[in-house]
Every structure is written in structure tokens, then in C-alpha cells.
Protein backbone atom coordinates (compact mmCIF):
# COMPACT_ATOMS: atom_id res chain seq x y z
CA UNK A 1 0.00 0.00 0.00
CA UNK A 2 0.96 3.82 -0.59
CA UNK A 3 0.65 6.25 2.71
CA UNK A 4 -0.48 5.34 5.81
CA UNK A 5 -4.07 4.75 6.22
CA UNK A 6 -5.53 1.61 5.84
CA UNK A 7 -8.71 -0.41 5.83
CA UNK A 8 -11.62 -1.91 3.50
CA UNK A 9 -13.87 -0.23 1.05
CA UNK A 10 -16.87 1.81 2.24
CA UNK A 11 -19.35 0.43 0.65
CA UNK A 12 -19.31 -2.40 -2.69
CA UNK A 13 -18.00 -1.21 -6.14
CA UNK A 14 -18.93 -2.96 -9.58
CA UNK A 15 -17.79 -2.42 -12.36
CA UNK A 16 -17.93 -4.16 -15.81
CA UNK A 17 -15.67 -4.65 -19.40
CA UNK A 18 -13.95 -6.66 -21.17
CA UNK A 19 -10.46 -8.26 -19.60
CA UNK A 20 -7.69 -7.36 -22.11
CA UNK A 21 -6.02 -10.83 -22.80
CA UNK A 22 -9.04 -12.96 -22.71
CA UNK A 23 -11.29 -10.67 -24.18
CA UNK A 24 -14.50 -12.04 -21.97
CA UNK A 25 -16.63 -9.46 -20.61
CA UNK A 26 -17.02 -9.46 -16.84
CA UNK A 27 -18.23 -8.44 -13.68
CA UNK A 28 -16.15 -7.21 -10.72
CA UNK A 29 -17.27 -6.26 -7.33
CA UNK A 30 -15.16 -4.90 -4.42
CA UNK A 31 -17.11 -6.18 -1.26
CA UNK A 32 -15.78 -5.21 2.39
CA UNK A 33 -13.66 -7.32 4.23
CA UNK A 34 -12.65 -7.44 7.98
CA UNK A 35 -9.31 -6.94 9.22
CA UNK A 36 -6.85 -9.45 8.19
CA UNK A 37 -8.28 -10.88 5.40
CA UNK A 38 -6.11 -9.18 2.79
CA UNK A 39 -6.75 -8.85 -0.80
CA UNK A 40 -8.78 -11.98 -1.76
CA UNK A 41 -10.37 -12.45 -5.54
CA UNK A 42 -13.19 -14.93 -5.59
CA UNK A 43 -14.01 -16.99 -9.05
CA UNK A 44 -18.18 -17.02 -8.57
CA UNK A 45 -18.45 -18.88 -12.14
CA UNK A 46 -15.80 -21.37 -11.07
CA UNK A 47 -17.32 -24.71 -8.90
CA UNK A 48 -17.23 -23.86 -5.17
CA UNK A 49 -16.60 -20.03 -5.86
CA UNK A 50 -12.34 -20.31 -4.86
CA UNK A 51 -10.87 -17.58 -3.36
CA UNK A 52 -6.65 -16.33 -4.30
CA UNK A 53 -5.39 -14.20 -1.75
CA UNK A 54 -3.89 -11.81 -3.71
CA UNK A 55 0.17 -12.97 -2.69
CA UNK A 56 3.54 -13.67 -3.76
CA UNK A 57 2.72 -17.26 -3.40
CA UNK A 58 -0.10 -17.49 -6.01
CA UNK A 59 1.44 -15.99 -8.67
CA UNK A 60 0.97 -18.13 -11.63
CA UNK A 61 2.30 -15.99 -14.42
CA UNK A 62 4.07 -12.63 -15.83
CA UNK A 63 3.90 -12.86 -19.33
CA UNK A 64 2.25 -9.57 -20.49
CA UNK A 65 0.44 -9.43 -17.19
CA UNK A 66 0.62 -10.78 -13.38
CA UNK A 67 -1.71 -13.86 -12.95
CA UNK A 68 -2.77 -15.55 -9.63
CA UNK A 69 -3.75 -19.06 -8.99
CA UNK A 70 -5.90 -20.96 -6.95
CA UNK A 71 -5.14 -24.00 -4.56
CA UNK A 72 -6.17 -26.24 -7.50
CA UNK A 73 -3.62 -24.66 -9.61
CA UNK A 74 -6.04 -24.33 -12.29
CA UNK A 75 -8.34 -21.30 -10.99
CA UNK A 76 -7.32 -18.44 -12.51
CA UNK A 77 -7.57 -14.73 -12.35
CA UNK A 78 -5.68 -12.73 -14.95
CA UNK A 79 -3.91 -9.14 -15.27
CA UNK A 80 -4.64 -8.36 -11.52
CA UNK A 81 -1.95 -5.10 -11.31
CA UNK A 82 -4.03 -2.73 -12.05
CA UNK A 83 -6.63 -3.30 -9.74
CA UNK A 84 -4.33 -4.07 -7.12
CA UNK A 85 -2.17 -1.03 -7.65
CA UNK A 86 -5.80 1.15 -7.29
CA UNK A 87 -6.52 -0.63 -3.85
CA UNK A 88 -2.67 -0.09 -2.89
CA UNK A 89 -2.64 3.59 -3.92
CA UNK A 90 -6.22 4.43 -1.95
CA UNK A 91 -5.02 2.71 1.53
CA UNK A 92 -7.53 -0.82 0.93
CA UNK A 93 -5.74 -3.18 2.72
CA UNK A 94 -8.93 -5.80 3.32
CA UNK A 95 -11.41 -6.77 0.39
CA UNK A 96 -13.21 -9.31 -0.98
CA UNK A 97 -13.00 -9.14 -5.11
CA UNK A 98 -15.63 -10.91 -6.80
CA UNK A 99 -15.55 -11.68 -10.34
CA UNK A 100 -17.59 -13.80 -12.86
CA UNK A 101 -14.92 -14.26 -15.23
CA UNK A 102 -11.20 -14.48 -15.58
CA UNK A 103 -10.25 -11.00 -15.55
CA UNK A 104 -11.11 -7.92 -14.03
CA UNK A 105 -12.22 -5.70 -16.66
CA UNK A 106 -9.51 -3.30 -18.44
CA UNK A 107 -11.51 0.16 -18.67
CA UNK A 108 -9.66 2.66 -20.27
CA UNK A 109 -6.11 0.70 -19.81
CA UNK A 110 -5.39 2.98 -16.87
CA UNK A 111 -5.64 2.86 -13.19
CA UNK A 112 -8.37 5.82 -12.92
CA UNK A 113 -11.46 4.23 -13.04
CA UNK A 114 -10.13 2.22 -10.34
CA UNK A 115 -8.85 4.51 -8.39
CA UNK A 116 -12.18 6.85 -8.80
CA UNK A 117 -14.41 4.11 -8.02
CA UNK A 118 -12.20 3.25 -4.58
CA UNK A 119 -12.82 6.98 -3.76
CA UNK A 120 -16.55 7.22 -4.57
CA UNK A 121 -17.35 5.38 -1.89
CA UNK A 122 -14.50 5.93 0.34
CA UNK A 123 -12.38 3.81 2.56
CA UNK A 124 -13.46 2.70 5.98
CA UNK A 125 -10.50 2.69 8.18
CA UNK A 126 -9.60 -0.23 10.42
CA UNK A 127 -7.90 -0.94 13.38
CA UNK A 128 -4.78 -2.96 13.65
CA UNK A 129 -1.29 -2.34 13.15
CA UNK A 130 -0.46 -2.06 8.80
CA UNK A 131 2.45 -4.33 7.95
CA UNK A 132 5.29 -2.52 6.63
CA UNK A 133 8.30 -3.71 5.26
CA UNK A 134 11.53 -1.22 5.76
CA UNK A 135 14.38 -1.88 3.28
CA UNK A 136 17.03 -1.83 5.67
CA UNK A 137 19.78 -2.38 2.98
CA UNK A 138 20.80 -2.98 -0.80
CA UNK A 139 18.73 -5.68 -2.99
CA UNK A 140 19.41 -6.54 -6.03
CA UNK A 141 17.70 -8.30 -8.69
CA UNK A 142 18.59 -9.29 -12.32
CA UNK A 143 15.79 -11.27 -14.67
CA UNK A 144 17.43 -13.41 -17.55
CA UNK A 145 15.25 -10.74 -20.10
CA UNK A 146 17.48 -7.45 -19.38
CA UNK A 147 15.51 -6.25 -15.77
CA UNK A 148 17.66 -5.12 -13.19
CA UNK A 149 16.43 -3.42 -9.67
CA UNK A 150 18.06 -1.58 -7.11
CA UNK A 151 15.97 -1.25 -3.78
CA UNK A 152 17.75 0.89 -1.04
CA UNK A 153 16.73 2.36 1.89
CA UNK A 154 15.12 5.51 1.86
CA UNK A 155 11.79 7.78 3.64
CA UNK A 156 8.14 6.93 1.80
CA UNK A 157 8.39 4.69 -1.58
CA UNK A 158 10.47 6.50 -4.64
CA UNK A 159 10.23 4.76 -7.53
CA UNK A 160 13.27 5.50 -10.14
CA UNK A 161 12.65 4.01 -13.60
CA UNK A 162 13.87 3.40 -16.83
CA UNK A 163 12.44 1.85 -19.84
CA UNK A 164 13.82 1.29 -23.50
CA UNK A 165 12.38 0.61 -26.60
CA UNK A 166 13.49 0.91 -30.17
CA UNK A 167 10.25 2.37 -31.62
CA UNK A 168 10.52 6.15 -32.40
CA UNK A 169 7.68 7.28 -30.24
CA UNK A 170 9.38 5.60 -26.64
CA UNK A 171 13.45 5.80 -27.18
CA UNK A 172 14.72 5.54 -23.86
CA UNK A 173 12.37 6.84 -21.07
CA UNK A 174 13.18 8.04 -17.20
CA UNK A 175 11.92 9.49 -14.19
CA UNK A 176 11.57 9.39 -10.43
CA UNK A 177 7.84 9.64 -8.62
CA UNK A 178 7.81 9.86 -4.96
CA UNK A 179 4.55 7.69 -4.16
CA UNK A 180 1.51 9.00 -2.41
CA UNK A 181 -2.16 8.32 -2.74
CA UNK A 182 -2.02 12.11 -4.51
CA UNK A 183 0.84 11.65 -6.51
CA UNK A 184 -0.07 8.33 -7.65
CA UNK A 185 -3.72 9.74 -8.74
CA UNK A 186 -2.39 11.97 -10.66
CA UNK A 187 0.83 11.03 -11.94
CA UNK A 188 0.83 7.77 -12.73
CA UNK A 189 -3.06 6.51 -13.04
CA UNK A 190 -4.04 8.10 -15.82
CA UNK A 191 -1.19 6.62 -17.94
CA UNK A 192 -2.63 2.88 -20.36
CA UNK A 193 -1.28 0.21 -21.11
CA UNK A 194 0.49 -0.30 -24.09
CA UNK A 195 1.50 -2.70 -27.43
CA UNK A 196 2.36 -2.38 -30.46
CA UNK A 197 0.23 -3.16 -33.54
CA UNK A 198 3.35 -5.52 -35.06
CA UNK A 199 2.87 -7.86 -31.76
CA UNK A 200 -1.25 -8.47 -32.51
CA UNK A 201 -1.65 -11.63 -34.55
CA UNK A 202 0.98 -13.42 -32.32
CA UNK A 203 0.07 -12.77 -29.51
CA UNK A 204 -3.99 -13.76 -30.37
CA UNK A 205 -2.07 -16.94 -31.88
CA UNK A 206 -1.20 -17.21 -28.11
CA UNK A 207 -4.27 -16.96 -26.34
CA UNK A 208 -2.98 -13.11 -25.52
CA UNK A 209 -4.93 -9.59 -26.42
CA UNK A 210 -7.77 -10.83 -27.44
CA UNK A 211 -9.82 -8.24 -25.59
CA UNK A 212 -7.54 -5.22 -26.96
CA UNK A 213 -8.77 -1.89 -28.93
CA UNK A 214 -7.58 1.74 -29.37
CA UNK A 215 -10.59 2.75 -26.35
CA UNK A 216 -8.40 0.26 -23.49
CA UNK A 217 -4.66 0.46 -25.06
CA UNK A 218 -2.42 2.82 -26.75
CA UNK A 219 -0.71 1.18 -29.97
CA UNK A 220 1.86 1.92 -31.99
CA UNK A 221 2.51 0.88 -35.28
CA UNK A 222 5.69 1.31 -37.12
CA UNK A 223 5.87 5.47 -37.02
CA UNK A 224 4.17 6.33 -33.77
CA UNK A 225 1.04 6.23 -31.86
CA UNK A 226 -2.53 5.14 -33.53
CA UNK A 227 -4.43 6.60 -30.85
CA UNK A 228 -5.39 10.41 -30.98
CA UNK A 229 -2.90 11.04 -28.50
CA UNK A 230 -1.04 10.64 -24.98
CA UNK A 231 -1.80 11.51 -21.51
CA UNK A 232 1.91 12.58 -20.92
CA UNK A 233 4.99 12.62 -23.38
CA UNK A 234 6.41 9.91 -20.90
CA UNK A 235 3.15 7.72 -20.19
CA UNK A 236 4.75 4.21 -21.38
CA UNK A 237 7.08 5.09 -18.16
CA UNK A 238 4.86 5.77 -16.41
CA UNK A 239 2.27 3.11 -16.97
CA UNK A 240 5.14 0.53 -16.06
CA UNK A 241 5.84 2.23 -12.75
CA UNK A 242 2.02 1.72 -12.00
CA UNK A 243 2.21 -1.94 -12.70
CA UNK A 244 5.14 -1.97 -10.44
CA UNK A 245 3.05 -0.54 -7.68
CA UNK A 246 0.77 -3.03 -8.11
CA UNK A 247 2.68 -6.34 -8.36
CA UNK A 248 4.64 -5.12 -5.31
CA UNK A 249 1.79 -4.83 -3.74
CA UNK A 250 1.59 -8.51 -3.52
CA UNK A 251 3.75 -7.72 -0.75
CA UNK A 252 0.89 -7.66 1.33
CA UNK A 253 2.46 -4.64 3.44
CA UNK A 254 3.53 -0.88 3.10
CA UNK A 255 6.80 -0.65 1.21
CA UNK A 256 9.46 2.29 2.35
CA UNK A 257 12.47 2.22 0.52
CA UNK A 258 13.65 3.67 -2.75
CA UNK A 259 13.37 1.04 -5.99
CA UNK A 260 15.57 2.03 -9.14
CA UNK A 261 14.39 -0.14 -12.25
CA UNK A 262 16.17 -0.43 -15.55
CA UNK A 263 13.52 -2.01 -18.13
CA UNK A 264 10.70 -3.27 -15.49
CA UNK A 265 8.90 -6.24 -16.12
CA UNK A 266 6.09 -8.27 -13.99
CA UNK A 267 8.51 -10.84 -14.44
CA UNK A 268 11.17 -8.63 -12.42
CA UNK A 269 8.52 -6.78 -10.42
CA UNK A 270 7.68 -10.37 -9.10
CA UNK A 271 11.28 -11.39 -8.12
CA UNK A 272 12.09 -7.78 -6.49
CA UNK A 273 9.33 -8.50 -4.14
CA UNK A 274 10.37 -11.79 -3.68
CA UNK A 275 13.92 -10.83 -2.61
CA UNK A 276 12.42 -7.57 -0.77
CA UNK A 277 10.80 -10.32 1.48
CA UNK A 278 12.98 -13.06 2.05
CA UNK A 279 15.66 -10.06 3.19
CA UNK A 280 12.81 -9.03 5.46
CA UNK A 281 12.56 -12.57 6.27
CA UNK A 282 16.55 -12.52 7.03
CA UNK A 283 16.70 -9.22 8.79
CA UNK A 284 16.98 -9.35 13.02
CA UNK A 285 15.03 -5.79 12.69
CA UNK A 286 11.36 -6.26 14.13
CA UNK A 287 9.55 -5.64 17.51
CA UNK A 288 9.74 -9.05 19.41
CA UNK A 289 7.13 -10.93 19.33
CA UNK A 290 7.63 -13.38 21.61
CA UNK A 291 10.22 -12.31 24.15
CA UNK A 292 12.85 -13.77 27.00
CA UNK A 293 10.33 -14.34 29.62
CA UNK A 294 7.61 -15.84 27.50
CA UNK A 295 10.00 -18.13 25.87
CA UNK A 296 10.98 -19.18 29.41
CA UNK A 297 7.01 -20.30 29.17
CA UNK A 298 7.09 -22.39 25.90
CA UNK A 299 10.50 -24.11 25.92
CA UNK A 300 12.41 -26.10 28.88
CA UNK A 301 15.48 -25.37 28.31
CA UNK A 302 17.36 -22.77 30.97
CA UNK A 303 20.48 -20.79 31.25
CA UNK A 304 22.77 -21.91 29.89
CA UNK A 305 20.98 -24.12 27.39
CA UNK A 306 18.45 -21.35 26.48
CA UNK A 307 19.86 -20.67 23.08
CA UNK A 308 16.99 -18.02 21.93
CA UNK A 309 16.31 -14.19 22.77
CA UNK A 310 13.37 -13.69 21.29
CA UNK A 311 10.55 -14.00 18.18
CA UNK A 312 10.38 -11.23 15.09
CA UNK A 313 8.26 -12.61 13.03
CA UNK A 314 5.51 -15.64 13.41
CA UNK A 315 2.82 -17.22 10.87
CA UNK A 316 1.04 -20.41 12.35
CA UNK A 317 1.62 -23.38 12.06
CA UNK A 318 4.17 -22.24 8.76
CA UNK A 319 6.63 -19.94 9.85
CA UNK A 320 8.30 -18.13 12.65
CA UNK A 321 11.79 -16.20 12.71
CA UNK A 322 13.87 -16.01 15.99
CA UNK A 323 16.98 -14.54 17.08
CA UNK A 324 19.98 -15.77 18.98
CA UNK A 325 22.54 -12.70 20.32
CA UNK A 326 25.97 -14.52 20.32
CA UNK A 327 27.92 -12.61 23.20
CA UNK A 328 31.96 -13.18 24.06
CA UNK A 329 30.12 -14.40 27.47
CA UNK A 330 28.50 -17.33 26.46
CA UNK A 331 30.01 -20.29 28.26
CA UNK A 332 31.10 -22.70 25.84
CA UNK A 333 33.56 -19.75 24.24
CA UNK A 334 35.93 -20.33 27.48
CA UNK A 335 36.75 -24.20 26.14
CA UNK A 336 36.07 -24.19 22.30
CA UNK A 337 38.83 -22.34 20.52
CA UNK A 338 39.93 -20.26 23.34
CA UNK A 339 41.85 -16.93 21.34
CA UNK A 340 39.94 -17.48 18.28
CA UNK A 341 36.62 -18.25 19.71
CA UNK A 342 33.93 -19.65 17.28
CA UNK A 343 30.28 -20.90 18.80
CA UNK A 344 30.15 -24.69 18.05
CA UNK A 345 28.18 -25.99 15.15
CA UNK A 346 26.05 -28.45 17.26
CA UNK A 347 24.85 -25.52 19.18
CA UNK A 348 24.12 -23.38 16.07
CA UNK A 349 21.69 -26.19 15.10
CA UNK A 350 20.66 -26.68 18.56
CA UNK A 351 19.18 -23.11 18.63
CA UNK A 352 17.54 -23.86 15.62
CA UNK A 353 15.80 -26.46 16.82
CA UNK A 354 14.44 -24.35 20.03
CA UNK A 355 12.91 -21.92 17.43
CA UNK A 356 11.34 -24.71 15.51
CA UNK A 357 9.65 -26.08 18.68
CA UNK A 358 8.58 -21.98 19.21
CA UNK A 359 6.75 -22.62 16.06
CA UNK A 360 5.46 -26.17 17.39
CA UNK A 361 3.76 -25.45 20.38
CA UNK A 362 1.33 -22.73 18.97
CA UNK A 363 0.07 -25.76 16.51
CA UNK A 364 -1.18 -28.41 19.37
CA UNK A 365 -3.16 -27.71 22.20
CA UNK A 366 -2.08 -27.91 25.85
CA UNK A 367 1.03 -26.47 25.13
CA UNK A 368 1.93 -26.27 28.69
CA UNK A 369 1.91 -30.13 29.05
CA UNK A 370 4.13 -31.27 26.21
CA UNK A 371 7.36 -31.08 25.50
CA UNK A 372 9.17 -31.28 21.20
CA UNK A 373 11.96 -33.62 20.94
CA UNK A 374 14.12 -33.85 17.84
CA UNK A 375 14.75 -37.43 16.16
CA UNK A 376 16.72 -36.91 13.43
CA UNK A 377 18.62 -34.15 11.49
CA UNK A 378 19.69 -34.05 7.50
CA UNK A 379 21.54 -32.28 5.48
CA UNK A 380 23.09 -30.39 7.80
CA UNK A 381 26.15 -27.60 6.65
CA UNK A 382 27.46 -24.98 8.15
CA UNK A 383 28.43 -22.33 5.40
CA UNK A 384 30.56 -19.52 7.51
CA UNK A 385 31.85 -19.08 11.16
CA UNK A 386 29.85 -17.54 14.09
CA UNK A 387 31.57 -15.57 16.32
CA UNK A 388 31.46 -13.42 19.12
CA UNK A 389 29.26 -10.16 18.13
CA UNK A 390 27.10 -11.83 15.86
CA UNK A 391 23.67 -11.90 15.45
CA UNK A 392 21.81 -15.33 14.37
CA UNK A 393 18.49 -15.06 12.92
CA UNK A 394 17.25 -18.35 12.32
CA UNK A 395 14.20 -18.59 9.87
CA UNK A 396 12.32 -22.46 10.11
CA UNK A 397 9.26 -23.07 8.08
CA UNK A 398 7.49 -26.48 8.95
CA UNK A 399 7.16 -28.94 5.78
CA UNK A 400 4.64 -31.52 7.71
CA UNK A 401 2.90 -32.29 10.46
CA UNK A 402 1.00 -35.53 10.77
CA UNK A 403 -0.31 -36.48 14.40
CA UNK A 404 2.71 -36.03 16.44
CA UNK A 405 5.53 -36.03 13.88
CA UNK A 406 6.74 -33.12 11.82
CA UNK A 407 9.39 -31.98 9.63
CA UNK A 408 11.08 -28.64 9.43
CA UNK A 409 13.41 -26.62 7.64
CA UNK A 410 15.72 -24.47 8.81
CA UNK A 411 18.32 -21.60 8.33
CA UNK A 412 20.51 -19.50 10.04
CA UNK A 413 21.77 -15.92 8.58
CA UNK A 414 24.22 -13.91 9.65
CA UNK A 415 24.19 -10.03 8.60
CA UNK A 416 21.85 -11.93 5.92
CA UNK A 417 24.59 -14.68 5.02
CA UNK A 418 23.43 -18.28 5.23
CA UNK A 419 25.63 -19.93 7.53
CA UNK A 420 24.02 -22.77 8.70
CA UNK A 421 21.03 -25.07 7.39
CA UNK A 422 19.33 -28.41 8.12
CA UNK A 423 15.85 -30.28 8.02
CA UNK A 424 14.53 -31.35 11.50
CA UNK A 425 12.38 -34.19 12.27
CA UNK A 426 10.82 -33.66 15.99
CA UNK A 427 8.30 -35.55 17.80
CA UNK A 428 5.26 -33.70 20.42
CA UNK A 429 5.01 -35.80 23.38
CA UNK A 430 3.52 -35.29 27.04
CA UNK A 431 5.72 -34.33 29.81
């Protein structure tokens, strides 16, 4: 999302048109949702109406368009960016979108009639904290078709872009918008989508474009543009820095930083906000969520076997990130390479394994009279030295949990280095 409010919408939206690859004519509706819930789309013409949370994890595509997938794998809802850049831009956090066909419609080829129909009815703010994710340091991304991204820290989103095309009308293309629900209204919105005339019978060969005209796309042919005119000398830029508000916004959280994109793609959009998260998902930075004294509750172990300081980040029963604080105190530093002291691998792992059973006890109930032991470990490697100063963030994700048996995977970073790994098989029993 751009800005800082945040919510659901007001009251429901619909709107109607044709979707601009499969050229079906459908009906959208933006229906409130509750807090939490996200961005969801819901198939209504599909058996058992599915619902795709609108996430990084059910993207299916990014060829001429980001695409998101159902459970089945076979639920789909095409071109989604605009729409989710609209919701992104006007602070909607939590909706319901309901469609009767594969695609929201195009309109115009802009994000306007989006945007205006968000603000017609308003946004009802909620309560609850808006997930933001910081970038703390350098990313980089390069896509095998010529994208490359810089994100770097920075106040707000900025969003520095550069596109290039040999076709007299684009040339080479830059600038730099500094994102707000304002700015974004008016500077980027208005600008359409884009193709070029030479590209048509292709991409219909493919299955692509087939709901394309000169009322939802700007086309060029092989002197300039076929349309009466353009919206802004530079609107191919910035329709692309649009779409890469909205594919970021698959996010699922508030970005601050500062993005610089040579030639964006969804393709790349999709992989910057991929790396943007699994850095987050690296980084120590993050209010404890679990702390000292109510790990003390959950695991066992005590001083000096208590191997984690607290919990940053936690989803149920899938994920949880915890942090170990390596100090030139710790015990076992007096007798394991005294002078060049480096903590033991066993006890790397072993603090891995106390934030996987974190992660366990929230999944089984009467927490309080069962205890996780680990059975086996695989694949273990340690990739780089920990030493005094450092800062282990350990990020496990659990692979399977049948009755009282699970399996994990694990990974320790250091300053966002891997340095240690394994899979963990652990066992719930009583006390």
C-alpha cells in the first residue's frame, strides 16, 4: 500500500468490461472485508466459488500481465496489477473481489477508473497495526530478459525508472515519482497500457490480447502512436511504474524504501518483491514478538541451554523467525577455541531447533503439558563461522505435520549470510 491509512472499502463497487487478454466481458465487485483478510479475488463462475489471496505465493504468471492461482492450480484470475495497484494507492488493505470471469475488466487501460471508483465510496479505516516492510539495505535483482532493480533504503516509496524501446515514439524513457495516494492519482493513473500493432496476430495466436482496442490500449505501429494522442509525453514510463506498484503490492504490506528499475517487467517486479521479502525474512530488525520471559514459558530449556532471545516474526503453524545474540560471554567460548573463539556448530543447530519447537507449540493444544523432541537431522552444513558479536536469525518453516511427527526446515543468517542449514524431524510428546 501507498501512505499510511488503511482499511476496507466503504461500501461495494462494480464495475464491468472486457479483460484485455481474454477478451470475456465481466463483472467485478469490491465487497468489504474485515481486518486481516487481505486482498482476496473470488471466481463465482468457477465450482465452489475459490478464493486467491492476492500474494507472492499465487502468482501463476508474468507474461504480459501478473496472474494468480488458486489452490487447485487451475483457478485463474488474470492481469490483476491494475486493480491491485488502485486498492494499494487508496489505503484498501482488506477486500473481498468478486468476479464472474477471468479477468477484471480493463476500462480505459489505466488505473483511474479504479482509483475513482475506490474513492466514490470511500475507505473505511480499520484498526490494527499495517504491515510494513523497511528496506534496511541494498537488494538486487537481475531477470534473464534485461531487468535489473536496485531497492535501497530511503523515507516513503520512490520509484526511479527506466524503460527502452526501439520504436521512435518511446526511445529511452526516465523518471523518479515519490509515491503517495495524490501523486499516484495523478501522476501515474491516468497513464494505459500499451503494445504495439506488429505484436497483434501473435500474440492472439497465443491466447494473448484478445480483448484489446484503441478505447483500453495505446498502440503503436511502425511510425508512432494510432491513438489520438497521450496523456503525458512519458506515459509508457509511467504506466510501467504503476504496474510496479501493483505487483509489489503482492507484498501484502507498506513498502518504504527507494526502488531504481532499468527495463521493469512483472517478471522482475515479481522477483524484487520476492527478494524484498525473504531479506525481510533474514533481517533481526522487528519488535519481538515473543520475548525472554515468554520463551521461558514455551521451551524447557534454561540458562545456559536457552539458546533463543526472542521472536520477530511468526505465521502459524508455517513460519516463525527467531533470534539468537551470540555474546563473548557465552560459556562454551571459554573451552572451544579459546583466542579465536567460534560458537560450536552443534549448538548453532541446537538453537535452531528451540525456534522450531517456538513454532510447534502454537500448533497443538495444551502447550503447557508437552514437551518437542528432535529425532533426526539431515543435510546439515554450516556455510561460515559464528563468532562473538554476531547476530543469528534463524528462519524455520514447517514442511509436515501428521499427528505427532513433523518436519522442518531451517536456516541461520548472519548479517543476511546463510551460515548454517538443516531439516529437522521432531516428535510432540507429554511431559
Amino acid at each position: 500500500m501507498i501512505g499510511k491509512r488503511h482499511g476496507t472499502v466503504a461500501g461495494p463497487i462494480r464495475l464491468s468490461g472486457v479483460g484485455v487478454h481474454s477478451g470475456e466481458n465481466t463483472v467485478l465487485t469490491i465487497e468489504a472485508a474485515p481486518e486481516g483478510t487481505g486482498i482476496v479475488f473470488r471466481r463465482v463462475d468457477r465450482p465452489d466459488a475459490p478464493d486467491i489471496p492476492a500474494d507472492l505465493d499465487h502468482v501463476a504468471g508474468t507474461d504480459l500481465g501478473t496472474s494468480l492461482a488458486a489452490g487447485d492450480g487451475e483457478t485463474l484470475v488474470l492481469t490483476v496489477e491494475h486493480l491491485l495497484a488502485a486498492l494499494a494507492a487508496t489505503g484498501v488493505t482488506n477486500a473481498t473481489v468478486v468476479l464472474d470471469g477471468p479477468e477484471p475488466p480493463i476500462m480505459d487501460g489505466s488505473f483511474t477508473p479504479y482509483v475513482e471508483a475506490i474513492r466514490e465510496v470511500g475507505v473505511a479505516e480499520q484498526e490494527g497495526e499495517v504491515p510494513v516492510l523497511r528496506i534496511r539495505r541494498p537488494v538486487s535483482v537481475e531477470t534473464d530478459k534485461g531487468a535489473s532493480y536496485v531497492a535501497a533504503p530511503g523515507d516513503g516509496l520512490r520509484v526511479s525508472a527506466t524503460i527502452d524501446f526501439a520504436h521512435p515514439a518511446i526511445g529511452r524513457q526516465f523518471g523518479t515519482f515519490h509515491l503517495d495516494p495524490d501523486r499516484f492519482a495523478t501522476e501515474l493513473a491516468p497513464a494505459r497500457t500499451f503494445g504495439f500493432r506488429s505484436d497483434a496476430d501473435e500474440l492472439r495466436e497465443r491466447g494473448l490480447a484478445l480483448g484489446t482496442s484503441l478505447d483500453n490500449t495505446v498502440v503503436l505501429d511502425e511510425t508512432g502512436v494510432m491513438n489520438d494522442g497521450l496523456r503525458f509525453p512519458d506515459e509508457f514510463l509511467r504506466h510501467k511504474v504503476g504496474d510496479m506498484v501493483g505487483d509489489l503490492a503482492l507484498l501484502g504490506a507498506r513498502l518504504e524504501g527507494h526502488v531504481v528499475a532499468e527495463r521493469p517487467s512483472h517478471r522482475g517486479n515479481v522477483q524484487l518483491a520476492r527478494a524484498l521479502r525473504e531479506d525481510a525474512r533474514r533481517s533481526p530488525e522487528g519488535a519481538p514478538i515473543v520475548d525472554a520471559q515468554k520463551i521461558l514459558q514455551y521451551l524447557p530449556h534454561r540458562y545456559p541451554m536457552l539458546l533463543v532471545d526472542r521472536v520477530t516474526h511468526f505465521e502459524p503453524g508455517k513460519r516463525i523467525v527467531g533470534i539468537k545474540n551470540v555474546t563473548v560471554n557465552e560459556p562454551f567460548f571459554q573451552g572451544h577455541y579459546p583466542g579465536h573463539p567460534i560458537m560450536p556448530g552443534v549448538l548453532i543447530i541446537e538453537a535452531m531447533a528451540q525456534v522450531g519447537g517456538l513454532l510447534l507449540m502454537d500448533t497443538i493444544e495444551n502447550p503447557d503439558d508437552k514437551v518437542v523432541y528432535f529425532m533426526s537431522l539431515d543435510k546439515v552444513k554450516w556455510r561460515r563461522p559464528v563468532t562473538p558479536g554476531d547476530q543469528l536469525v534463524f528462519q524455520l518453516e514447517l514442511k509436515q505435520f501428521r499427528r505427532s511427527i513433523c518436519r522442518m526446515r531451517g536456516e541461520g543468517f548472519v548479517d543476511g549470510k546463510l551460515v548454517a542449514e538443516a531439516e529437522l524431524m521432531a516428535r510432540i510428546m507429554d511431559r
